[in-house]
PDB file of N, CA and C in Angstrom:
ATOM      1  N   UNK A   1     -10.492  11.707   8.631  1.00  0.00           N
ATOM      2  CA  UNK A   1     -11.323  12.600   7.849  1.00  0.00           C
ATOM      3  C   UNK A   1     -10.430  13.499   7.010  1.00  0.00           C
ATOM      4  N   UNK A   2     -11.171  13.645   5.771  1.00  0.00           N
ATOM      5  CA  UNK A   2      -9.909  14.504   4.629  1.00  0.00           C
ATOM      6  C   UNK A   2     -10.578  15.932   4.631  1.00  0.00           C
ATOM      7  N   UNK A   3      -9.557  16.960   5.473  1.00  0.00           N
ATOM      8  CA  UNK A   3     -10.357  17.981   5.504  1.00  0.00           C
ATOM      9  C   UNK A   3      -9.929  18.956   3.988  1.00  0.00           C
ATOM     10  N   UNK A   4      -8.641  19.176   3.769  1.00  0.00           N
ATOM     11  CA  UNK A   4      -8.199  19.847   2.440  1.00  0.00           C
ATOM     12  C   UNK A   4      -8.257  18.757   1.347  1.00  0.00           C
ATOM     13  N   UNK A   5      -8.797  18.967  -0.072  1.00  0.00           N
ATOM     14  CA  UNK A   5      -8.894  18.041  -0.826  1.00  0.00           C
ATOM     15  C   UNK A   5      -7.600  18.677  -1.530  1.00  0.00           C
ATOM     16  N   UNK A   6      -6.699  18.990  -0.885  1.00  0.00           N
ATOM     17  CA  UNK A   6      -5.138  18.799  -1.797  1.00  0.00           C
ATOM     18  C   UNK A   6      -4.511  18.181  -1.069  1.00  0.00           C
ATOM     19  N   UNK A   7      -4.621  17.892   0.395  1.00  0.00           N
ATOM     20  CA  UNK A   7      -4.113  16.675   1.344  1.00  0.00           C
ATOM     21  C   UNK A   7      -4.306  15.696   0.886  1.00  0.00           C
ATOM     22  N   UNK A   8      -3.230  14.367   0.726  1.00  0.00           N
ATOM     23  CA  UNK A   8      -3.084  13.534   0.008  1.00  0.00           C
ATOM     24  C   UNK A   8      -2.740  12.311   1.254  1.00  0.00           C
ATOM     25  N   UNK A   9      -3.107  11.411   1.650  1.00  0.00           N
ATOM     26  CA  UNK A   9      -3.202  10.720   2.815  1.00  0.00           C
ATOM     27  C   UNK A   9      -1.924   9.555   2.647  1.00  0.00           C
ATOM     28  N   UNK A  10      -1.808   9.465   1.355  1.00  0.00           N
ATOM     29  CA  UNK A  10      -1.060   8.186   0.837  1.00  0.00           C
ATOM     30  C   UNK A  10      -0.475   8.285  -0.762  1.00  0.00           C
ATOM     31  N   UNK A  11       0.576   8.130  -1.128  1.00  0.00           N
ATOM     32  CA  UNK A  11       1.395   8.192  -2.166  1.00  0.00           C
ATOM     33  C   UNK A  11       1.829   7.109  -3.254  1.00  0.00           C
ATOM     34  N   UNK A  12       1.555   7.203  -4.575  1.00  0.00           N
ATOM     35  CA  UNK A  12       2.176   5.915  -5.102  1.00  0.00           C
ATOM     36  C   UNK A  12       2.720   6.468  -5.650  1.00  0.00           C
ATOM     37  N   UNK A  13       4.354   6.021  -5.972  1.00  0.00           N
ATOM     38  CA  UNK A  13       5.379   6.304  -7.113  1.00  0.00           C
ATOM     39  C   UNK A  13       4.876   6.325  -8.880  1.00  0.00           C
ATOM     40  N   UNK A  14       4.139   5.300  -8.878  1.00  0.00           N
ATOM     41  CA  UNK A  14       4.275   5.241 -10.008  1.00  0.00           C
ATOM     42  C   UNK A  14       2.663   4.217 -10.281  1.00  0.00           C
ATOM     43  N   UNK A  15       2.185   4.710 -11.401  1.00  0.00           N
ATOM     44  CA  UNK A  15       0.595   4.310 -11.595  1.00  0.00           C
ATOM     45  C   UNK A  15       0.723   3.011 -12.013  1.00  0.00           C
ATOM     46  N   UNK A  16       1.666   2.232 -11.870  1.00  0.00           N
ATOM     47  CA  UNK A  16       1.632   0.872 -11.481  1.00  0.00           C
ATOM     48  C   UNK A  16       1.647   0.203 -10.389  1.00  0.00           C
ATOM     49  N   UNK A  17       1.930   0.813  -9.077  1.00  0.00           N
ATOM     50  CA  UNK A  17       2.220   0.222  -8.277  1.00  0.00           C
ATOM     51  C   UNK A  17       0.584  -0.491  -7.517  1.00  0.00           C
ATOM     52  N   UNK A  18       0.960  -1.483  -6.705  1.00  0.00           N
ATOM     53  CA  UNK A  18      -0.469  -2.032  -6.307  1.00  0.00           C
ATOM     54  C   UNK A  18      -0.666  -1.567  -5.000  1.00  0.00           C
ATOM     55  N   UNK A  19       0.573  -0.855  -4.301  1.00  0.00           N
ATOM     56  CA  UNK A  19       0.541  -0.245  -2.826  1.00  0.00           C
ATOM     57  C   UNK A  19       0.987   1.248  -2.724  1.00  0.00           C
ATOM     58  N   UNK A  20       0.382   2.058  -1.923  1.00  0.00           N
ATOM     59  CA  UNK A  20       1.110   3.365  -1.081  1.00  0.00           C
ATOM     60  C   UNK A  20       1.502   3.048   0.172  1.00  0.00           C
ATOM     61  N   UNK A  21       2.286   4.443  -0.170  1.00  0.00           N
ATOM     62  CA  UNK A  21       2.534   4.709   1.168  1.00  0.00           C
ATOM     63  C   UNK A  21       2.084   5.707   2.107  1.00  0.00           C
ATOM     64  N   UNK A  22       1.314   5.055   3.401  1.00  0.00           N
ATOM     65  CA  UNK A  22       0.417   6.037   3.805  1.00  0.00           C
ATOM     66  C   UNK A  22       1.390   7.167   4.536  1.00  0.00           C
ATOM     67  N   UNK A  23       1.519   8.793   4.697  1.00  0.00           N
ATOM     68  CA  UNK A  23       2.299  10.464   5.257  1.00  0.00           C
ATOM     69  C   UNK A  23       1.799   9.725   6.468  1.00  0.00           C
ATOM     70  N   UNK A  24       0.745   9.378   7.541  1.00  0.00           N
ATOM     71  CA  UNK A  24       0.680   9.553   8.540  1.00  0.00           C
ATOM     72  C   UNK A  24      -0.395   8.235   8.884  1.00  0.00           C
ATOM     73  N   UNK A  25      -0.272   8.037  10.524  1.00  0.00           N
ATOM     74  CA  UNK A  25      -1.469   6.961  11.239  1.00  0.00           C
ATOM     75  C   UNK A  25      -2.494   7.110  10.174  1.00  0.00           C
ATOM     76  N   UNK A  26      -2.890   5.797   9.641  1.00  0.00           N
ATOM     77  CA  UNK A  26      -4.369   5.524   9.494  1.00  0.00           C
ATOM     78  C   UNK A  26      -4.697   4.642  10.493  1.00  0.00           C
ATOM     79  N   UNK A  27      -6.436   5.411  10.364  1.00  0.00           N
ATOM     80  CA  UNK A  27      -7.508   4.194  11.652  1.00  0.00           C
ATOM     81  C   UNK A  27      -8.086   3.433  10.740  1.00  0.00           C
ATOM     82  N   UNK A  28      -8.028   2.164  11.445  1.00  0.00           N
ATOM     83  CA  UNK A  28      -9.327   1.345  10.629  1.00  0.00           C
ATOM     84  C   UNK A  28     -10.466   1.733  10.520  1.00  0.00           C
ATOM     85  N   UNK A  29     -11.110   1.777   9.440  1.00  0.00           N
ATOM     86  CA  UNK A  29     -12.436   2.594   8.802  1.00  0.00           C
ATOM     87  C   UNK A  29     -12.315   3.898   8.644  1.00  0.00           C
ATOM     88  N   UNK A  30     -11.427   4.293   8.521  1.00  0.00           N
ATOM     89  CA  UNK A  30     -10.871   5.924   8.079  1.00  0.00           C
ATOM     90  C   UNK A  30     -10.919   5.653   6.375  1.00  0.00           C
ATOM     91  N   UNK A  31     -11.311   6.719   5.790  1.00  0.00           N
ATOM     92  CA  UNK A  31     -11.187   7.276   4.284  1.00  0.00           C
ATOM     93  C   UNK A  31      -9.513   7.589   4.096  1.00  0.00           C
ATOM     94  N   UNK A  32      -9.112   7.384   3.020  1.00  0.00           N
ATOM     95  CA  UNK A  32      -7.738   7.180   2.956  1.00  0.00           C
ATOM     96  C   UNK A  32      -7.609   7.605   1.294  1.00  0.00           C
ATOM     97  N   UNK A  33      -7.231   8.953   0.811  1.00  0.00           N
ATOM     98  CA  UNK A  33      -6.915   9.727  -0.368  1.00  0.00           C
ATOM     99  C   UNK A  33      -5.538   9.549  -0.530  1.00  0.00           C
ATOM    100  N   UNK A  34      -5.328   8.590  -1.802  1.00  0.00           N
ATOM    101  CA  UNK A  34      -4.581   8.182  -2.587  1.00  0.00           C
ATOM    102  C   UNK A  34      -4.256   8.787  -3.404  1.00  0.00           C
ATOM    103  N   UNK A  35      -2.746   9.780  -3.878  1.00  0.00           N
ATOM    104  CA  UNK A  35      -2.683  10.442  -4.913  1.00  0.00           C
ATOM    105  C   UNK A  35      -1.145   9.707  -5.692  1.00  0.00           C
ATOM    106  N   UNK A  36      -1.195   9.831  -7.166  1.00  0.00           N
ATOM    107  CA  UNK A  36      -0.327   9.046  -7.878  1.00  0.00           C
ATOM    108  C   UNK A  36      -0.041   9.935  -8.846  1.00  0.00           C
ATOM    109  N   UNK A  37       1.171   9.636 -10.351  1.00  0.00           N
ATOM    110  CA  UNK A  37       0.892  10.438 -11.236  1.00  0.00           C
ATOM    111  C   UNK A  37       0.064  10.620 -11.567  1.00  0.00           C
ATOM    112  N   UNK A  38      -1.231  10.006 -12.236  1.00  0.00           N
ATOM    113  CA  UNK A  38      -2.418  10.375 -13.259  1.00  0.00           C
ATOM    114  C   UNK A  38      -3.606   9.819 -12.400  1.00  0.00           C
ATOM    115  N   UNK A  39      -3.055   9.008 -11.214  1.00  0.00           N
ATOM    116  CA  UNK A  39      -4.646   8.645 -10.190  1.00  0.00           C
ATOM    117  C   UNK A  39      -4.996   9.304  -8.726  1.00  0.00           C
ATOM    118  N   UNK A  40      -5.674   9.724  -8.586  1.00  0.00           N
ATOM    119  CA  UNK A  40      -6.417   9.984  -7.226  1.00  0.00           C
ATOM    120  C   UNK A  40      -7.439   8.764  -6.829  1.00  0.00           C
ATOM    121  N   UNK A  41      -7.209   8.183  -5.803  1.00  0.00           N
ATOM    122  CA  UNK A  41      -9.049   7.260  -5.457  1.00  0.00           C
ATOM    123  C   UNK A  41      -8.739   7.655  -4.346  1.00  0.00           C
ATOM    124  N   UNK A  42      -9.827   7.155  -3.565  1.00  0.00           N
ATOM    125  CA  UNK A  42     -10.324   7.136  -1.975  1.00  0.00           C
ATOM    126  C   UNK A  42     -10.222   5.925  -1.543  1.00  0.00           C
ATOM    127  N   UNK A  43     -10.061   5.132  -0.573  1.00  0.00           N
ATOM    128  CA  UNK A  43     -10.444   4.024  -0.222  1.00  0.00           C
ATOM    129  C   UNK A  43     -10.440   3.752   1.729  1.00  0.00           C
ATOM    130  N   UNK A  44     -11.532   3.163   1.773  1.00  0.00           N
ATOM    131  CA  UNK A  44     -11.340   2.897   3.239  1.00  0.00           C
ATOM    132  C   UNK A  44     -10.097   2.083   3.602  1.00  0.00           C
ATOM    133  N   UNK A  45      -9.832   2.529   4.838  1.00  0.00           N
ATOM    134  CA  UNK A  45      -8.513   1.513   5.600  1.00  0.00           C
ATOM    135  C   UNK A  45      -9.415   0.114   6.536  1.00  0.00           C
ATOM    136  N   UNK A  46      -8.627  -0.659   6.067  1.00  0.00           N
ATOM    137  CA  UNK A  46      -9.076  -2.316   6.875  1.00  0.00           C
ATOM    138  C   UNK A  46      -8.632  -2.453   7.788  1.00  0.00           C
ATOM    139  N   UNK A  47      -7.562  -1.742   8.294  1.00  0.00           N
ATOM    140  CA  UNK A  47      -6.773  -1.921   9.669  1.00  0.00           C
ATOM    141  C   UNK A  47      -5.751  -0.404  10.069  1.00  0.00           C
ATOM    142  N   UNK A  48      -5.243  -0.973  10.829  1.00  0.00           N
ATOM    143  CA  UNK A  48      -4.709   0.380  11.540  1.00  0.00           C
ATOM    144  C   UNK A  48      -3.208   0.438  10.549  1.00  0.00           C
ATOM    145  N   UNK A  49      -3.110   1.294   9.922  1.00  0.00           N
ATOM    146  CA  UNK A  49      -1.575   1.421   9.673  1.00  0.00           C
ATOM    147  C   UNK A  49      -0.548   2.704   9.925  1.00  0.00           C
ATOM    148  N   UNK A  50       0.636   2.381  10.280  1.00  0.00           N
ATOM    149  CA  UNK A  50       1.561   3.392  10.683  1.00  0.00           C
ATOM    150  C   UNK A  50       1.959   3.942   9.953  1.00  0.00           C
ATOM    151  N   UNK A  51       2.497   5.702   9.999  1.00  0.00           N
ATOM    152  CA  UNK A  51       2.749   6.261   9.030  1.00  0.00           C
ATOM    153  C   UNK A  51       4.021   5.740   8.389  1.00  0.00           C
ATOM    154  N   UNK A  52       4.432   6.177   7.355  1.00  0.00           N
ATOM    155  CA  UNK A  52       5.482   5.396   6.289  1.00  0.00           C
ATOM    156  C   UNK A  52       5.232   3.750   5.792  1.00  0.00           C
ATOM    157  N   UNK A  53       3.911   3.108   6.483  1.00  0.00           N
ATOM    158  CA  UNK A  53       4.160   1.535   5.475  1.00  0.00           C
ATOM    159  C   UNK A  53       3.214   1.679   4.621  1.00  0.00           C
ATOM    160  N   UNK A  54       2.824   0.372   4.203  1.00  0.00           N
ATOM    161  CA  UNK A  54       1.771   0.383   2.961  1.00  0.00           C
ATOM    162  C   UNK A  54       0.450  -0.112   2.898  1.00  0.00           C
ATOM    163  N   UNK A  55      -0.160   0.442   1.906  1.00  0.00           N
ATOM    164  CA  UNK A  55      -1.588   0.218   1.841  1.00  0.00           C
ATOM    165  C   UNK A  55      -1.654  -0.216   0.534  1.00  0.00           C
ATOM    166  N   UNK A  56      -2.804  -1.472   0.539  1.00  0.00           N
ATOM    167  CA  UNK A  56      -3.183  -2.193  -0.740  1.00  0.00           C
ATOM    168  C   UNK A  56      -3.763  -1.270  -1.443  1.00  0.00           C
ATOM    169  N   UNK A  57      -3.470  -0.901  -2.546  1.00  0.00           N
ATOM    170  CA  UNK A  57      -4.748   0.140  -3.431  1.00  0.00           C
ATOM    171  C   UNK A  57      -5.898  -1.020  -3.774  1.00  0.00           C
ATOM    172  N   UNK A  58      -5.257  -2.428  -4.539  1.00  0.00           N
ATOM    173  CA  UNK A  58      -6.098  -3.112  -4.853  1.00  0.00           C
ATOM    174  C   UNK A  58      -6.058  -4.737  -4.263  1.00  0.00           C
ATOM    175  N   UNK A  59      -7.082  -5.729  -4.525  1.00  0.00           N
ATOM    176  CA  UNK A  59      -6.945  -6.657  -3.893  1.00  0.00           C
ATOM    177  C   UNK A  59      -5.390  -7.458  -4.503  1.00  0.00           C
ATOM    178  N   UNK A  60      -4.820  -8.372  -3.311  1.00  0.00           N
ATOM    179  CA  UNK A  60      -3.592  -9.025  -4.287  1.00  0.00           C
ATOM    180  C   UNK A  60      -3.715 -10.233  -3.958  1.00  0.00           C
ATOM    181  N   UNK A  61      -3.951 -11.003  -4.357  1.00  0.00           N
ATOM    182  CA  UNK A  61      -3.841 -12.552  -4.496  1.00  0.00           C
ATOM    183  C   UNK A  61      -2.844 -13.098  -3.813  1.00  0.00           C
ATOM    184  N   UNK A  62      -2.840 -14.126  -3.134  1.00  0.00           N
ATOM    185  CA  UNK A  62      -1.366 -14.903  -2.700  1.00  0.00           C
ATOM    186  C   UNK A  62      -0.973 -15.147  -3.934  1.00  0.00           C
ATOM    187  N   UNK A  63       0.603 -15.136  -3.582  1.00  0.00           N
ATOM    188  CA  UNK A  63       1.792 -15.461  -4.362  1.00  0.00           C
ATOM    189  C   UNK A  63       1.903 -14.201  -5.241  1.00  0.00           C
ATOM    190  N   UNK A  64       1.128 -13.332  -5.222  1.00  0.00           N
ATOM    191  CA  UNK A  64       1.392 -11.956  -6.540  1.00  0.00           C
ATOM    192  C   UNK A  64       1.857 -11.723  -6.359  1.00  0.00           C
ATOM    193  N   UNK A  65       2.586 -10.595  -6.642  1.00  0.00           N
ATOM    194  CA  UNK A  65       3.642  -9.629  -6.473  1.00  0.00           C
ATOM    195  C   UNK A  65       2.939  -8.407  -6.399  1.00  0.00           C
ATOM    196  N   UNK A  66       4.067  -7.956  -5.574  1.00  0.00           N
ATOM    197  CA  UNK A  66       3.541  -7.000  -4.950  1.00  0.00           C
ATOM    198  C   UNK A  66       4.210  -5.418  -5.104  1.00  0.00           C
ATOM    199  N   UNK A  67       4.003  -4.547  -5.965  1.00  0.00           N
ATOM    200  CA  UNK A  67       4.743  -3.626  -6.514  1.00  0.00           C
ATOM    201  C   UNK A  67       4.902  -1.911  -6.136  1.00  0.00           C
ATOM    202  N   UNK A  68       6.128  -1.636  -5.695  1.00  0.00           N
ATOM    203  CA  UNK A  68       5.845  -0.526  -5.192  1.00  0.00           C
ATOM    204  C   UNK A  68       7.057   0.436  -5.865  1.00  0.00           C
ATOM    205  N   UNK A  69       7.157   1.512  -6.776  1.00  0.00           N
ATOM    206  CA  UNK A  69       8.247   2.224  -7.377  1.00  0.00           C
ATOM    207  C   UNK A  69       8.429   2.020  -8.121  1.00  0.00           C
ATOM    208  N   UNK A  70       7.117   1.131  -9.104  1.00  0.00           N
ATOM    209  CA  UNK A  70       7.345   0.371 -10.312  1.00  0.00           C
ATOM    210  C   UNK A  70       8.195  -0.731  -9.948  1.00  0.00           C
ATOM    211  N   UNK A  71       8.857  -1.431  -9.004  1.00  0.00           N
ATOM    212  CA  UNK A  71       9.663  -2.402  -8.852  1.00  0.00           C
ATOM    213  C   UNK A  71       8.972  -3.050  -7.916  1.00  0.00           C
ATOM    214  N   UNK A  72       8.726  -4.733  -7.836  1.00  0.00           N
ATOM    215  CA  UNK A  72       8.762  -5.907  -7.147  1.00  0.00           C
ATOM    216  C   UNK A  72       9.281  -5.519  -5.987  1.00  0.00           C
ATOM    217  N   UNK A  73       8.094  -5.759  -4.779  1.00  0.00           N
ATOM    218  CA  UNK A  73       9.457  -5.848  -3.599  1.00  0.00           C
ATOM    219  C   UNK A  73       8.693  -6.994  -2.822  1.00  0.00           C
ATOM    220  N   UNK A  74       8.444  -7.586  -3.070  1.00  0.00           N
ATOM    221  CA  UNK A  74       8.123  -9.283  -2.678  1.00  0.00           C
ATOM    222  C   UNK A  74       6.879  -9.728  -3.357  1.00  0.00           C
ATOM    223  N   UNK A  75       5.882 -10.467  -2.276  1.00  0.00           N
ATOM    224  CA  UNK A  75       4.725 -11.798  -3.140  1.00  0.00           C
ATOM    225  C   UNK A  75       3.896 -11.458  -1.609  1.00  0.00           C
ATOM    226  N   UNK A  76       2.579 -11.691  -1.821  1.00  0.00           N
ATOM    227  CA  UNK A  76       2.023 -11.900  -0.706  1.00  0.00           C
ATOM    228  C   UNK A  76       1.321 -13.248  -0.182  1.00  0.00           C
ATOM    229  N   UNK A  77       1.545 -13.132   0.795  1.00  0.00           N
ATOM    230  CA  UNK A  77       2.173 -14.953   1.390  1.00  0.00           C
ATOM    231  C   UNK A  77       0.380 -15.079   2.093  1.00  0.00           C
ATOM    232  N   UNK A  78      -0.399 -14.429   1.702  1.00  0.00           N
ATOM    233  CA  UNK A  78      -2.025 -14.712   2.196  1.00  0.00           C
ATOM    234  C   UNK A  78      -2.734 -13.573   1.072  1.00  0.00           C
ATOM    235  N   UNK A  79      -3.872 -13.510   0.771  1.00  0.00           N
ATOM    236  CA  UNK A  79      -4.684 -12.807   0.062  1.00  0.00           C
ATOM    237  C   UNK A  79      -4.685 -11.285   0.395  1.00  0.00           C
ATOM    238  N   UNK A  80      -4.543 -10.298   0.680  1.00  0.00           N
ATOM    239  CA  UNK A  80      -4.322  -8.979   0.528  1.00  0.00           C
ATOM    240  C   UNK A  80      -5.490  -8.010  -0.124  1.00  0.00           C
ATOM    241  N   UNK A  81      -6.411  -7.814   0.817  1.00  0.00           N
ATOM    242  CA  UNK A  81      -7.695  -7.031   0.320  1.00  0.00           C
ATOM    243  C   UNK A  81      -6.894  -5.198   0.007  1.00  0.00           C
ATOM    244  N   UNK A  82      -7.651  -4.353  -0.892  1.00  0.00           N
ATOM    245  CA  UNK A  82      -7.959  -3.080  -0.888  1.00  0.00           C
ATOM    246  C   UNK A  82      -8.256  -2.392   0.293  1.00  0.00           C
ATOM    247  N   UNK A  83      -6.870  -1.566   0.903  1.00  0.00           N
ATOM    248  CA  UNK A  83      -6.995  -0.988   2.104  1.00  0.00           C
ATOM    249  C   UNK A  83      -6.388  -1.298   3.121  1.00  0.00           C
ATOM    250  N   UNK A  84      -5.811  -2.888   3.173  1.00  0.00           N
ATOM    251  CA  UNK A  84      -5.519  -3.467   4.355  1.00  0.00           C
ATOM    252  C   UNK A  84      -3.701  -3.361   4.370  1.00  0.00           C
ATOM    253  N   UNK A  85      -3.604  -3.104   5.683  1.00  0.00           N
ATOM    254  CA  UNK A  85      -2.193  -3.093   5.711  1.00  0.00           C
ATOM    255  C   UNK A  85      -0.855  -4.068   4.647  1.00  0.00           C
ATOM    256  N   UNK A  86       0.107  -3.480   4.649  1.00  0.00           N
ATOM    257  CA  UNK A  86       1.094  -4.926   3.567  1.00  0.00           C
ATOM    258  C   UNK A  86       2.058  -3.844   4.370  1.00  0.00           C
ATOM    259  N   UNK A  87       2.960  -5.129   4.907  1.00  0.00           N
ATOM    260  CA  UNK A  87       3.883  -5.199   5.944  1.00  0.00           C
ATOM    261  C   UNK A  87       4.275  -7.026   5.880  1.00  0.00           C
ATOM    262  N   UNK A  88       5.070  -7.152   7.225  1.00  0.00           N
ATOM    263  CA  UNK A  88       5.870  -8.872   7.139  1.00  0.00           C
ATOM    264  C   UNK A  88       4.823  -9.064   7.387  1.00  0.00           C
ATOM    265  N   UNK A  89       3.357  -9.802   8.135  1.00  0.00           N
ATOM    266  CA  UNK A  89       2.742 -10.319   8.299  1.00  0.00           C
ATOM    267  C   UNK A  89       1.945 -11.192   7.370  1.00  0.00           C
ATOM    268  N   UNK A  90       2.147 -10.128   5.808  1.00  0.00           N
ATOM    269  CA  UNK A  90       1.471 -10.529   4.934  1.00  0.00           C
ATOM    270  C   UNK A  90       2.265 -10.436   3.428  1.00  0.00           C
ATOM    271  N   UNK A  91       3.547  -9.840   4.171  1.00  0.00           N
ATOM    272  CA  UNK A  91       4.001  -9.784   2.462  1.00  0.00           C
ATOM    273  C   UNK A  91       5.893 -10.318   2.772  1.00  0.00           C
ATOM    274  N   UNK A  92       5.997 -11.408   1.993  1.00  0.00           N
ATOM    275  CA  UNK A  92       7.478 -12.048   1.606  1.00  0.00           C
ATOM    276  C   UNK A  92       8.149 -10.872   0.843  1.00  0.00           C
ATOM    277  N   UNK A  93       9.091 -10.351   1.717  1.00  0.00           N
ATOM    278  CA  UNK A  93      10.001  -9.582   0.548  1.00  0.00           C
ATOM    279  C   UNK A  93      11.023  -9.950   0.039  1.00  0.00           C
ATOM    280  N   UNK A  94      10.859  -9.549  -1.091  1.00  0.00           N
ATOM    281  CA  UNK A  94      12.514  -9.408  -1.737  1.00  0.00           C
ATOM    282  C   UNK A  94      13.505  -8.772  -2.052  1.00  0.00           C
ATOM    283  N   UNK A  95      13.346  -7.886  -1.759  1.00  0.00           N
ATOM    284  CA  UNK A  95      14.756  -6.680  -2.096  1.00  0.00           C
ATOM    285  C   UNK A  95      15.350  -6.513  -0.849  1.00  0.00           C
ATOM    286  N   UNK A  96      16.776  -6.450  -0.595  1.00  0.00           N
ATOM    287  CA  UNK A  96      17.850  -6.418   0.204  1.00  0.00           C
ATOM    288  C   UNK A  96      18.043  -7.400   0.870  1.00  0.00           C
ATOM    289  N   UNK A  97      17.675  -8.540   0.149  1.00  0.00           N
ATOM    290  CA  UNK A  97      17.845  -9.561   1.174  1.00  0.00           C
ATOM    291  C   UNK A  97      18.853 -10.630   0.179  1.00  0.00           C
ATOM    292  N   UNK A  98      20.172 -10.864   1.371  1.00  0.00           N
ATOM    293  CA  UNK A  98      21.266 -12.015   0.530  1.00  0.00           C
ATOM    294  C   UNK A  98      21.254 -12.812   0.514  1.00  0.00           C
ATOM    295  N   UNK A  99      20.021 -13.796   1.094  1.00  0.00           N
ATOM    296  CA  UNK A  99      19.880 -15.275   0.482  1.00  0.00           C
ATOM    297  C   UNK A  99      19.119 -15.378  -0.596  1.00  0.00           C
ATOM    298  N   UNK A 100      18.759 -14.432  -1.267  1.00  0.00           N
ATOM    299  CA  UNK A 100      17.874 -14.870  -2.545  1.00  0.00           C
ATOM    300  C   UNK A 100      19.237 -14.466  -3.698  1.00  0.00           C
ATOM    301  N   UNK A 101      20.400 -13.748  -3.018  1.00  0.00           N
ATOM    302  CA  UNK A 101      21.329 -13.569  -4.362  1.00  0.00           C
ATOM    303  C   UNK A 101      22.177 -14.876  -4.987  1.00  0.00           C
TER     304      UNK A 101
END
């Protein structure tokens, strides 16, 4: 529940990105306030996520990319609804990793 509407539940770098990052535990079916440079939305959570990973703002298709800091940091390796966790289960990354160099 969002009790201060200047509490911000989840963060995007940059008004491109397709994920935040949620400050703290979300519950599944919890309201989840998204703040960015120029966007605020709301969106319910699909699953439980831990504080510091990410949340879909929007749906992502397999194989998309998946963008967080304005930069690519992998593809998602199954369909990726609005809200639902993105972590390994569901997302191929690519940054820091030396077999893709």
């Amino acid at each position: 529940m969002i009790q201060d509407s200047k509490v911000h539940d989840a963060h995007m770098i940059t008004d491109n990105d397709n994920v935040a990052t949620v400050v703290r535990c979300v519950h599944k079916g919890e309201k989840v306030k998204v703040k960015g440079t120029d966007i605020e939305k709301v969106l319910e959570s699909l699953s439980e996520i831990p504080a510091g990973h990410k949340i879909a703002l929007v749906d992502i298709a397999k194989d998309y990319k998946v963008i967080k800091y304005n930069e690519v940091i992998g593809k998602a390796i199954n369909n990726i609804y609005a809200g639902e966790h993105v972590h390994l289960h569901n997302l191929d990354g690519t940054r820091a990793r030396g077999d893709l160099e």
